[in-house]
Protein backbone atom coordinates (compact mmCIF):
# COMPACT_ATOMS: atom_id res chain seq x y z
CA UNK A 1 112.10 134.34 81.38
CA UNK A 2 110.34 131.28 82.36
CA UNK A 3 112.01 128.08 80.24
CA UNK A 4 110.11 126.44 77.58
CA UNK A 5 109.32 123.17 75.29
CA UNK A 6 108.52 123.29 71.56
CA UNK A 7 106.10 120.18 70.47
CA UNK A 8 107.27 118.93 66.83
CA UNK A 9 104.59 119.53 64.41
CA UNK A 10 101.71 117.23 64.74
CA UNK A 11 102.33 116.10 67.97
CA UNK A 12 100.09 118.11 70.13
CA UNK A 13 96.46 116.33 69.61
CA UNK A 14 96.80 114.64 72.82
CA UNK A 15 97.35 117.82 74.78
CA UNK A 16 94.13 119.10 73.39
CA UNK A 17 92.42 115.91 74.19
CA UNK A 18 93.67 116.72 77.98
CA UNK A 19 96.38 114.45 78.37
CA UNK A 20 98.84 115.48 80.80
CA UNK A 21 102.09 113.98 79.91
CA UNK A 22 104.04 114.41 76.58
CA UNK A 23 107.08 112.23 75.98
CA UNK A 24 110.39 113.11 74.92
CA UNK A 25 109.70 112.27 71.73
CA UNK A 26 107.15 114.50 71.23
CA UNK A 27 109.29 117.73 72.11
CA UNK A 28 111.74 119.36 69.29
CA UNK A 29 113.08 121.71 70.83
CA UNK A 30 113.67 123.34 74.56
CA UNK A 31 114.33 126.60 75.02
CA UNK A 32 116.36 127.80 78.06
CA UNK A 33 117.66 125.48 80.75
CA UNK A 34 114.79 124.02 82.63
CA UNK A 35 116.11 121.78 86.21
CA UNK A 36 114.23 118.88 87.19
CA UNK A 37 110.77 119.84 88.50
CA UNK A 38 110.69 123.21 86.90
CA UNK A 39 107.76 124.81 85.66
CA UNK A 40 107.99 125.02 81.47
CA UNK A 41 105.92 126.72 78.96
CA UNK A 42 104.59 124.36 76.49
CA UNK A 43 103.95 125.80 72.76
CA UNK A 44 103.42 124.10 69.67
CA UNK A 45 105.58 124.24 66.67
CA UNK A 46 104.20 126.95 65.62
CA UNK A 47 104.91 128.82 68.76
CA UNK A 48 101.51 128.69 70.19
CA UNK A 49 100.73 128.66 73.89
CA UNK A 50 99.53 124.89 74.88
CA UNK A 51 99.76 124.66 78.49
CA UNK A 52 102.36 125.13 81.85
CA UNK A 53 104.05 121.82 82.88
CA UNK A 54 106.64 120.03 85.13
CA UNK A 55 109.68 119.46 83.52
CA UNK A 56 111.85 116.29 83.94
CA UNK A 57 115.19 115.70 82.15
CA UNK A 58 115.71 111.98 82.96
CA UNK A 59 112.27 111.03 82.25
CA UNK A 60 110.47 109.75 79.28
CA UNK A 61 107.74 111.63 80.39
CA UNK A 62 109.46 114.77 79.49
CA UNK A 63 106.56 117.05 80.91
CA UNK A 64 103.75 116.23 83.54
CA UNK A 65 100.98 119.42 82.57
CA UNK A 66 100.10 121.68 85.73
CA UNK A 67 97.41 123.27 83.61
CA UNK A 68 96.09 124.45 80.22
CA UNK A 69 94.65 127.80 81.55
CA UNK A 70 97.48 130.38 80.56
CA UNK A 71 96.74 133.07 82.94
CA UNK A 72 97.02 130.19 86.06
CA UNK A 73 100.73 130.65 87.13
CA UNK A 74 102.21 127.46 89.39
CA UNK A 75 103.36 128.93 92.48
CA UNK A 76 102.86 127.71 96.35
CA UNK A 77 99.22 128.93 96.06
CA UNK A 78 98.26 126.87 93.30
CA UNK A 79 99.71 123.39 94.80
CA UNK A 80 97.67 124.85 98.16
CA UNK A 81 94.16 125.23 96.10
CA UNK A 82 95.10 121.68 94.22
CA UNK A 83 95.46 119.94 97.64
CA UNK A 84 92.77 121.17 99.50
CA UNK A 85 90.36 120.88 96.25
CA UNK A 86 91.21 116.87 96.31
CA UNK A 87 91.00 116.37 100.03
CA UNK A 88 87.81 118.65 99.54
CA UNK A 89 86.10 116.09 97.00
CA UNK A 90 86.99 113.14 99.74
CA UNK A 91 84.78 115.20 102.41
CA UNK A 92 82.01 112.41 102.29
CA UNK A 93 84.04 109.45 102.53
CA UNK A 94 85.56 111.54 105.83
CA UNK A 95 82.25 111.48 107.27
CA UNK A 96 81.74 107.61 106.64
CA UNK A 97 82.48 106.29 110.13
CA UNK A 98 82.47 102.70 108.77
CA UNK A 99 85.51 104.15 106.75
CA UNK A 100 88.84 105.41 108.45
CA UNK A 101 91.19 104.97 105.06
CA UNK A 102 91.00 106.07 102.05
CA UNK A 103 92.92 107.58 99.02
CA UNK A 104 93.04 111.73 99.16
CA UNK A 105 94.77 112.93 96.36
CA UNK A 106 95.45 110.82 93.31
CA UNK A 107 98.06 112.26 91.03
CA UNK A 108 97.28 113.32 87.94
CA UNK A 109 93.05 112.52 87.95
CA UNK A 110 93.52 115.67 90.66
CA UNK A 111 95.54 117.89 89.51
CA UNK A 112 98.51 117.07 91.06
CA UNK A 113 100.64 114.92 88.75
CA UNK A 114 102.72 112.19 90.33
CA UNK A 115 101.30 112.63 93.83
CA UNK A 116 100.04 109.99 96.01
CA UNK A 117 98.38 110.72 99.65
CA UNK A 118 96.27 107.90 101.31
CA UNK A 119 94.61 108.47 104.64
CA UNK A 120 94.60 106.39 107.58
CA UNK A 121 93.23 107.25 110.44
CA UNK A 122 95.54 109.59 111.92
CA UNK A 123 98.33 109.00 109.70
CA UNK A 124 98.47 110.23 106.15
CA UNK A 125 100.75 108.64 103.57
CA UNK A 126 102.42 110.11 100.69
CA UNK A 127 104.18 109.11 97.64
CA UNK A 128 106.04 111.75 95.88
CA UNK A 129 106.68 110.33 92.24
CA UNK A 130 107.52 112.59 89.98
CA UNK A 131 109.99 115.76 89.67
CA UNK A 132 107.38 118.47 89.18
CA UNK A 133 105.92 117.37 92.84
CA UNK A 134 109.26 116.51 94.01
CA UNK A 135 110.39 120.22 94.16
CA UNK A 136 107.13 121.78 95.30
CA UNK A 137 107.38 118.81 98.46
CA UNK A 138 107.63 121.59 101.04
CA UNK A 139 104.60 123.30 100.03
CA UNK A 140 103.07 120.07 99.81
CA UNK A 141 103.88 118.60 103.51
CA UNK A 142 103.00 122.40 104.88
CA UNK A 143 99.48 122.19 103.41
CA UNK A 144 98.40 118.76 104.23
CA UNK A 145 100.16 119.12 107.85
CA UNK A 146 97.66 122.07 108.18
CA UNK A 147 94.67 120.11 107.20
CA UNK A 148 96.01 117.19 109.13
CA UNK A 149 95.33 115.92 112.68
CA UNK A 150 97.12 113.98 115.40
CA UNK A 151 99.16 111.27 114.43
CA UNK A 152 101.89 111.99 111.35
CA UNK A 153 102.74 111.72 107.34
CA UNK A 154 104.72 109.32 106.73
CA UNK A 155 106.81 109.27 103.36
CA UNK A 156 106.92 105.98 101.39
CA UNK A 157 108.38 107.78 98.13
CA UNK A 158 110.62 104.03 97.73
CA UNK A 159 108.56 103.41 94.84
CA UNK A 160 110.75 101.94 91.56
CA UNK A 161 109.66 104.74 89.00
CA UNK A 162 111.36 107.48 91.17
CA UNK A 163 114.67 106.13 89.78
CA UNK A 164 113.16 106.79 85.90
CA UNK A 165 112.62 110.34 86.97
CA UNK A 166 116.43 110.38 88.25
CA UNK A 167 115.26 110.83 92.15
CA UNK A 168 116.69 109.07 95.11
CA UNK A 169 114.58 106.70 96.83
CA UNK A 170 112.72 108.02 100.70
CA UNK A 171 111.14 106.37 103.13
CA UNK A 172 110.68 108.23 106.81
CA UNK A 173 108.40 110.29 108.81
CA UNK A 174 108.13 113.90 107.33
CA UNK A 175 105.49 115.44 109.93
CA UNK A 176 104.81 114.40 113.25
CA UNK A 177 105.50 110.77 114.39
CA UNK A 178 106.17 107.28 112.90
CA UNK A 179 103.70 104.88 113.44
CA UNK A 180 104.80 102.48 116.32
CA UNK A 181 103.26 99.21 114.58
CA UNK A 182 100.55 98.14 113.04
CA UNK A 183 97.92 101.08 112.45
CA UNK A 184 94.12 99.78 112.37
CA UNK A 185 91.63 100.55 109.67
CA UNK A 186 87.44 100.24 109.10
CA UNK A 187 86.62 99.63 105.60
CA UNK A 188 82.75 98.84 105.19
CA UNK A 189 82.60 98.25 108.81
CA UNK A 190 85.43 95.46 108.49
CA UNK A 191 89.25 95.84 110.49
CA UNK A 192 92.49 95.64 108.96
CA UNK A 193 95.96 96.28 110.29
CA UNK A 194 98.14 97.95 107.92
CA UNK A 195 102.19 98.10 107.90
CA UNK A 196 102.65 102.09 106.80
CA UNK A 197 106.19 101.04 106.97
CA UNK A 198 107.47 98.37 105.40
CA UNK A 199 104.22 97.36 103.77
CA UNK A 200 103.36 97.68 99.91
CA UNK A 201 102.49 100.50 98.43
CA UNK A 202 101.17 102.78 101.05
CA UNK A 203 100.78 100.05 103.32
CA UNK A 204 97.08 99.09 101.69
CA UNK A 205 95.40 98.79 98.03
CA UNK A 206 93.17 101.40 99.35
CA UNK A 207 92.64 102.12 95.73
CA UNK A 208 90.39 98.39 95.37
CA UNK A 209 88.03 99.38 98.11
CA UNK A 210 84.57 99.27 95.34
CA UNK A 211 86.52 95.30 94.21
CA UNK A 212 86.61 94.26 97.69
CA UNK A 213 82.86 95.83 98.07
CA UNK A 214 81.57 93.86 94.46
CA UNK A 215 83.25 90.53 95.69
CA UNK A 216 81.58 90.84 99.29
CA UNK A 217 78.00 90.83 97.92
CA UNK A 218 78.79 87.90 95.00
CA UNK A 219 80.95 85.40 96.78
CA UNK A 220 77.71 83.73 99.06
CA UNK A 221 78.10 80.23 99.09
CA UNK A 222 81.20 80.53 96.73
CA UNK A 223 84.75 79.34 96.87
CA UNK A 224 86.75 81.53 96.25
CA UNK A 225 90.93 81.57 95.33
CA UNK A 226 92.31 84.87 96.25
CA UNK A 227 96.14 85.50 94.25
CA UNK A 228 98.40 87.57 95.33
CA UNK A 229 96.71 87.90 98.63
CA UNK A 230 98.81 90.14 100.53
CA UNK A 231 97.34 90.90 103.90
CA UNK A 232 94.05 89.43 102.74
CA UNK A 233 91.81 92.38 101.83
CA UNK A 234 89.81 90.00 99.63
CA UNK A 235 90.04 87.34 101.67
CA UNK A 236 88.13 89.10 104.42
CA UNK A 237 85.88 90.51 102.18
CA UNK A 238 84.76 86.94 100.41
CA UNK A 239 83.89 85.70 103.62
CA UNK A 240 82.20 88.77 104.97
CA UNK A 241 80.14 88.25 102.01
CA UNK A 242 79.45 84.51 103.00
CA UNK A 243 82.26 82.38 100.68
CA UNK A 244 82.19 79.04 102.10
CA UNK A 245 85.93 78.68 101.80
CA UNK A 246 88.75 81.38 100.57
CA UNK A 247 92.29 79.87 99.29
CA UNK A 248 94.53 82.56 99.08
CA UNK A 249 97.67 82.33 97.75
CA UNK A 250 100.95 85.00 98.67
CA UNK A 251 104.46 84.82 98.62
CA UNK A 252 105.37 86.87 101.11
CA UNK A 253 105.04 85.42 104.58
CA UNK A 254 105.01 88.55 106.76
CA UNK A 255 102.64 89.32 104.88
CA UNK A 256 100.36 86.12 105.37
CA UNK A 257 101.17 86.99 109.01
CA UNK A 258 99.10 89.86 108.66
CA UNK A 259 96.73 88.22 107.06
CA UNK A 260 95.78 85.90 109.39
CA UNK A 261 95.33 88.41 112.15
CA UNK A 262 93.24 90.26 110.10
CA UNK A 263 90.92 87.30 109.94
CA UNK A 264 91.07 86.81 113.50
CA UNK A 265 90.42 90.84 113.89
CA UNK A 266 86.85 90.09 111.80
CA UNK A 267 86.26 87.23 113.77
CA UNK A 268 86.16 84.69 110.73
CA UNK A 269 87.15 80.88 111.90
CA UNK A 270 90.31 79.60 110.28
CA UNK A 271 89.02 76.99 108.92
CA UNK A 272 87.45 78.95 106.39
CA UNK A 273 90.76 80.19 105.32
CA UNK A 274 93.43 78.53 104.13
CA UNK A 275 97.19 80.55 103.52
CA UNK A 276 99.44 78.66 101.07
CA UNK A 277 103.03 80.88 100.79
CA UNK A 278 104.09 80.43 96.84
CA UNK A 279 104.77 82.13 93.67
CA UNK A 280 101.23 82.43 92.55
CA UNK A 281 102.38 80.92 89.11
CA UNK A 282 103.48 78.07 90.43
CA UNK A 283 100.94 77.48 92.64
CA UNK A 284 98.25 78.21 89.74
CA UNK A 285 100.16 75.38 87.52
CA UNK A 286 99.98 72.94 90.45
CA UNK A 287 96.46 73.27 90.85
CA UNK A 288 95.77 73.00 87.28
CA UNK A 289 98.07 69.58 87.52
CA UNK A 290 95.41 68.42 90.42
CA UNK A 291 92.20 69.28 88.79
């Protein structure tokens, strides 16, 4: 008998609203033994069927909802049709050859709660953040290794929240090979080169691309301070867009290392561009100080 989770009364108007996660609080009662990822029936106090959900003992989010359709079971078959149904809705942004990275399934807003995989290039990138797509991860890696092509997937489940849903922190290559360095990216006809490794996140905010896109056609003529810089995604987009100057501020200095080649890639002159490794706060106050 498959486990299940009994709401306390009242507490099931989100559910119906389509929100996929209910909190511990929200639960009065579970019946069975459910492990960490399994699939739980989710009633309300009256015993009514609600939905089918990932469960997850050391979480606050107590269940991440597969689906509200009853007669949908979660098996391998369902993660497959999830997957390819995301990477399907991408299709056009595959075609885009001024585009070679972008974001292919995005948790919960797919389907797939707690799942990250970005695309780039050759390489695909996942994040595995929760325990329901923790233990379907096989299934997972078989089906996008199928719908893959030459290169690899490369794990960066190192993420902080893993610890909150009592997993260990992972970071290698699950399919194929490791990228050797740098991997190079088009977005909007501009280059970047992205650290898959060691960088944050997946390696890129691939998730900003339509920011980068707004600030490239409104920073003409501007000048324009760029916090938190990281590799300078913004930077390069400000003065593709025709900023007069970009100050961008980052902390990290590998990371300003990247940065700066990924001016030079676009072929912007440094003095355009000028790097300032700080804690943005501090640097912020300082240039409040100076007017």
């Amino acid at each position: 008998m498959t486990p299940s989770v009994r709401l306390l009364p009242g507490r099931q108007k989100s559910l119906a609203r389509r929100h996929p996660w209910i909190f511990a609080g929200a639960i009065g009662e579970v019946i069975g033994s459910p492990g960490s990822g399994e699939t739980v029936e989710v009633l309300s106090a009256a015993g009514t069927w609600l939905a089918r959900g990932a469960y997850s003992p050391d979480s606050q989010i107590r269940v991440r909802v597969w689906t509200w359709d009853e007669a949908e079971g979660v098996e391998s078959d369902f993660i497959a049709r999830r997957l390819a149904a995301s990477i399907a809705r991408r299709r056009e942004l595959a075609l885009d050859p001024a585009l070679t990275a972008y974001r292919e399934v995005h948790g919960e807003s797919d389907g797939l709660p707690g799942l990250i995989v970005d695309r780039y290039g050759p390489f695909r990138v996942t994040q595995f953040l929760s325990a329901g797509v923790e233990h379907w991860r096989q299934p997972i890696l078989e089906g996008l290794g199928e719908l893959g092509e030459e290169g690899g997937i490369y794990d960066r489940s190192d993420a902080p929240v893993r610890s909150l849903e009592g997993l260990p922190a992972r970071c290698q290559a699950v399919v194929g090979r490791a990228p050797a360095g740098p991997v190079r990216i088009r977005e909007a006809g501009l280059e970047f080169e992205v650290d898959l490794v060691a960088g944050q996140k997946t390696g890129f905010y691939l998730d900003q691309r339509d920011n980068r896109a707004r600030l490239r056609r409104e920073s003409r003529l501007g000048e324009v301070l760029n916090c938190f810089a990281y590799t300078g995604g913004f930077t390069v987009a400000a003065l593709a867009g025709g900023a007069v100057s970009v100050l961008s501020v980052e902390e990290s200095a590998g990371a300003i290392t990247l940065g700066k080649a990924n001016l030079s890639l676009n072929g912007f002159e440094a003095q355009k561009a000028d790097w300032q490794q700080a804690d943005v706060f501090v640097a912020l106050r300082k240039l409040r100080d100076r007017g």
